[in-house]
N, C-alpha and C. Protein backbone atom coordinates (compact mmCIF):
# COMPACT_ATOMS: atom_id res chain seq x y z
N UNK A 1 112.99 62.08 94.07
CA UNK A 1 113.76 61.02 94.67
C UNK A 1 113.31 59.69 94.06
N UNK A 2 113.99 59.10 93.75
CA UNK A 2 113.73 57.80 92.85
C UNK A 2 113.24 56.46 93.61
N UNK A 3 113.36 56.29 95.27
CA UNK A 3 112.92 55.40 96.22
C UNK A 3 111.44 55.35 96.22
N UNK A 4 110.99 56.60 95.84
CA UNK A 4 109.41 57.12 95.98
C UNK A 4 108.80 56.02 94.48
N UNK A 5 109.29 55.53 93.52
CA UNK A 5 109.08 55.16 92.14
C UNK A 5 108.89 53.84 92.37
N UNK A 6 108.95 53.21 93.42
CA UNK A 6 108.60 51.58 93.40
C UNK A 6 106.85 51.54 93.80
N UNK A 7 106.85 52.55 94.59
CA UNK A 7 105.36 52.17 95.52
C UNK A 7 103.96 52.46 94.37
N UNK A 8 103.53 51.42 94.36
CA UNK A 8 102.05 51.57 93.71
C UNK A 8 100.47 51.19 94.30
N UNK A 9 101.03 51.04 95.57
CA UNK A 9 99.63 50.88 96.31
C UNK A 9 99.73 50.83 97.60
N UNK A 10 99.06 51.51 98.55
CA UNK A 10 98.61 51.60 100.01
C UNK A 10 98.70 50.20 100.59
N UNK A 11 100.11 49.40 101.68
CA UNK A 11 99.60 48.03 101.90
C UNK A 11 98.30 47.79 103.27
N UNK A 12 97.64 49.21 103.58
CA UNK A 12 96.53 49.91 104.36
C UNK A 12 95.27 49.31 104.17
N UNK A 13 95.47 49.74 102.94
CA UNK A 13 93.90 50.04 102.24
C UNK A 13 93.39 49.58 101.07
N UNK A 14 94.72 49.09 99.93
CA UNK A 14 94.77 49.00 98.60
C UNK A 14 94.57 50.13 97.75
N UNK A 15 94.43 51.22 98.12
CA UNK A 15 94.00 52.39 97.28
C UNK A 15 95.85 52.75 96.49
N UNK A 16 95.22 53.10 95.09
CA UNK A 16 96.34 53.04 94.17
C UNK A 16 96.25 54.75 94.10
N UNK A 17 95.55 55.95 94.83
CA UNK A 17 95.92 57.23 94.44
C UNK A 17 96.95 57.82 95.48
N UNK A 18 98.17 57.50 95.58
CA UNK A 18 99.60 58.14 96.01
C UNK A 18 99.34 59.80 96.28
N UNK A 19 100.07 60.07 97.30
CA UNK A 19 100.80 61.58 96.91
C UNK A 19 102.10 61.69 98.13
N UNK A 20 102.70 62.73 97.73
CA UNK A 20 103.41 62.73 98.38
C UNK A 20 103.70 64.53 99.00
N UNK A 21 104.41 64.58 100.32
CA UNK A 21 104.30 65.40 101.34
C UNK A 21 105.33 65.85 101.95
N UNK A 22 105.71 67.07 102.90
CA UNK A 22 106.66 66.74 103.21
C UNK A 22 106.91 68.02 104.56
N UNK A 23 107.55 67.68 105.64
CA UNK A 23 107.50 68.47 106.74
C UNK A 23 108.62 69.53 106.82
N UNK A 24 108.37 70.46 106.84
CA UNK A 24 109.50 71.63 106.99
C UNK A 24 109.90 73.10 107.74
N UNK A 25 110.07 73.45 107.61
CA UNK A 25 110.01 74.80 108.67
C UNK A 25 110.59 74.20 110.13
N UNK A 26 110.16 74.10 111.33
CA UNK A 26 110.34 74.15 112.27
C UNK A 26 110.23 72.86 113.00
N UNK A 27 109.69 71.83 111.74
CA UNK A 27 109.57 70.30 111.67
C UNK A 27 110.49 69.77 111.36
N UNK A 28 111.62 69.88 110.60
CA UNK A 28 112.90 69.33 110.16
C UNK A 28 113.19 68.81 110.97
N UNK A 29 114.03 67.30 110.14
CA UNK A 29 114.33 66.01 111.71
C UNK A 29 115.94 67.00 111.96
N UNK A 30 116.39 66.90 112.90
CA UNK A 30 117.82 67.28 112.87
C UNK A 30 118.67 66.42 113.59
N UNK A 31 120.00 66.33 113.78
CA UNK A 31 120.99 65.00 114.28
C UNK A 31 120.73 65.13 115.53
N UNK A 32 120.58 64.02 116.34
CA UNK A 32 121.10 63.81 118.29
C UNK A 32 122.02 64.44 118.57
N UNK A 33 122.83 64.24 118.14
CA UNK A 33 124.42 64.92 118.49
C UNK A 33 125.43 65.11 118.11
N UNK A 34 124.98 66.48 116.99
CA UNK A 34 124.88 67.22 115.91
C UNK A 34 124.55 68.63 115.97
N UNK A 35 125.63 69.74 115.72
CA UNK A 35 125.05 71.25 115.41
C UNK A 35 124.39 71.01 113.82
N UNK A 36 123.39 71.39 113.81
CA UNK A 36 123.27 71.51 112.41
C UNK A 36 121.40 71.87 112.27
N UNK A 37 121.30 72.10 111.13
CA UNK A 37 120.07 72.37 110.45
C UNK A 37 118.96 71.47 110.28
N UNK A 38 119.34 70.59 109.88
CA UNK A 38 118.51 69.56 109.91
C UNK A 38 118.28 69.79 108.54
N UNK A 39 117.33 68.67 108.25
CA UNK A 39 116.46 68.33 106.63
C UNK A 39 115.35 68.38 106.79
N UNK A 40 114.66 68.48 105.94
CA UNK A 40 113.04 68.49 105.56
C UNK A 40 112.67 66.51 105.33
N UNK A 41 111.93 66.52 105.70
CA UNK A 41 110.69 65.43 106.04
C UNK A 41 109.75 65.03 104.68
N UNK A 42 110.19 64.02 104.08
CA UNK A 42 109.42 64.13 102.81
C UNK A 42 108.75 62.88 103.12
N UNK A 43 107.19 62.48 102.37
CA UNK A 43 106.52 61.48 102.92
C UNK A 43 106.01 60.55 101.50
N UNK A 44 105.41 59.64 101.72
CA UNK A 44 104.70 58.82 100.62
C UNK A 44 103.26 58.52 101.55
N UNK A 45 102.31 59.43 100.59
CA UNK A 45 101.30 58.64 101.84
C UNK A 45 99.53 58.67 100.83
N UNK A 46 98.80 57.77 101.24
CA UNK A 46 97.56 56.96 100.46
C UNK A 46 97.10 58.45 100.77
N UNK A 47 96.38 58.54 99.63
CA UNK A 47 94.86 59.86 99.13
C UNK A 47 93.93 59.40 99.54
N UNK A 48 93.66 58.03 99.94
CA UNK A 48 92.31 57.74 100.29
C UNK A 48 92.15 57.47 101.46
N UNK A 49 92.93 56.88 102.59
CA UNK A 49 92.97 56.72 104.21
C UNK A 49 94.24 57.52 104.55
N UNK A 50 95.16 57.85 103.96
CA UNK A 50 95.94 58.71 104.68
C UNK A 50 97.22 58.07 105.64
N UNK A 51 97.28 56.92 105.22
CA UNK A 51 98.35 56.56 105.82
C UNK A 51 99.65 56.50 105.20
N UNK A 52 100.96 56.69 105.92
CA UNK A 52 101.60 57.39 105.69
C UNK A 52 102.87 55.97 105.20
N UNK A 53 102.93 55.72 104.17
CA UNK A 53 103.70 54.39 103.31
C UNK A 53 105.16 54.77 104.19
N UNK A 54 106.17 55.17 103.44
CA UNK A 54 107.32 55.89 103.41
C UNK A 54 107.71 57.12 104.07
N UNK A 55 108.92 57.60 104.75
CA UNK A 55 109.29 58.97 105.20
C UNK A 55 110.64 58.94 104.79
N UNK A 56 111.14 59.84 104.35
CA UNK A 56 112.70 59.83 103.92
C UNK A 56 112.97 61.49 104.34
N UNK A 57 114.53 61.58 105.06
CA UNK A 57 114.92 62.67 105.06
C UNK A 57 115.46 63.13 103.76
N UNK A 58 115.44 64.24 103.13
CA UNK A 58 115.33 65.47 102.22
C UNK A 58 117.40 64.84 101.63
N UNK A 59 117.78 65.51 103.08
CA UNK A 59 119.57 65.05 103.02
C UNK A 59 120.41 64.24 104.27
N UNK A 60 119.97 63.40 103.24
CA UNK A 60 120.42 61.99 104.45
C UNK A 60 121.91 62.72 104.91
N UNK A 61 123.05 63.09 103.61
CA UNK A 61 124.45 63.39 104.09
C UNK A 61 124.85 64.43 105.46
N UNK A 62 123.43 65.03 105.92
CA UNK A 62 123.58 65.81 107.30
C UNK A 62 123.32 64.95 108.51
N UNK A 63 122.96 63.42 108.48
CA UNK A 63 123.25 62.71 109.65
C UNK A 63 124.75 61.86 109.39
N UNK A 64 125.27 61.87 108.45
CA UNK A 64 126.53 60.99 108.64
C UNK A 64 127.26 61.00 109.82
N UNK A 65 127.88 60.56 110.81
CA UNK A 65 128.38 60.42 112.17
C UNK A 65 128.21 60.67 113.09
N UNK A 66 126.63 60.59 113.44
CA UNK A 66 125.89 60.47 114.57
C UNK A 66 125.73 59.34 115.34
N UNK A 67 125.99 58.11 114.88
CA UNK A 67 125.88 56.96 115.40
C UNK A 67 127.21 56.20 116.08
């Protein structure tokens, strides 16, 4: 995902070693009020304190008209 390509440092901690993560299985966010599956949970988060920069759903196009 190309959103993940701006971040170069923890605004936490300053630590510049990134990785990234992501929640799935039985963790998937899914819509309010919405049949559906849901997406996987992908993260941006510091190697050195662990805090968690960024979260982006996997497929944004499975919440379109929930709101």
């Amino acid at each position: 995902m190309t959103q993940f390509e701006t971040i170069t440092e923890c605004p936490k901690c300053g630590g510049k070693e990134l990785g990234k993560g992501k929640h799935s299985g039985y963790a998937v966010m899914v819509p309010a009020n919405k049949m559906s599956f849901g997406s996987e949970v992908e993260y941006i988060l510091c190697t050195d304190c662990g805090f968690i920069i960024e979260s982006y759903v996997k497929k944004p196009e499975k919440f379109k008209g929930t709101l």
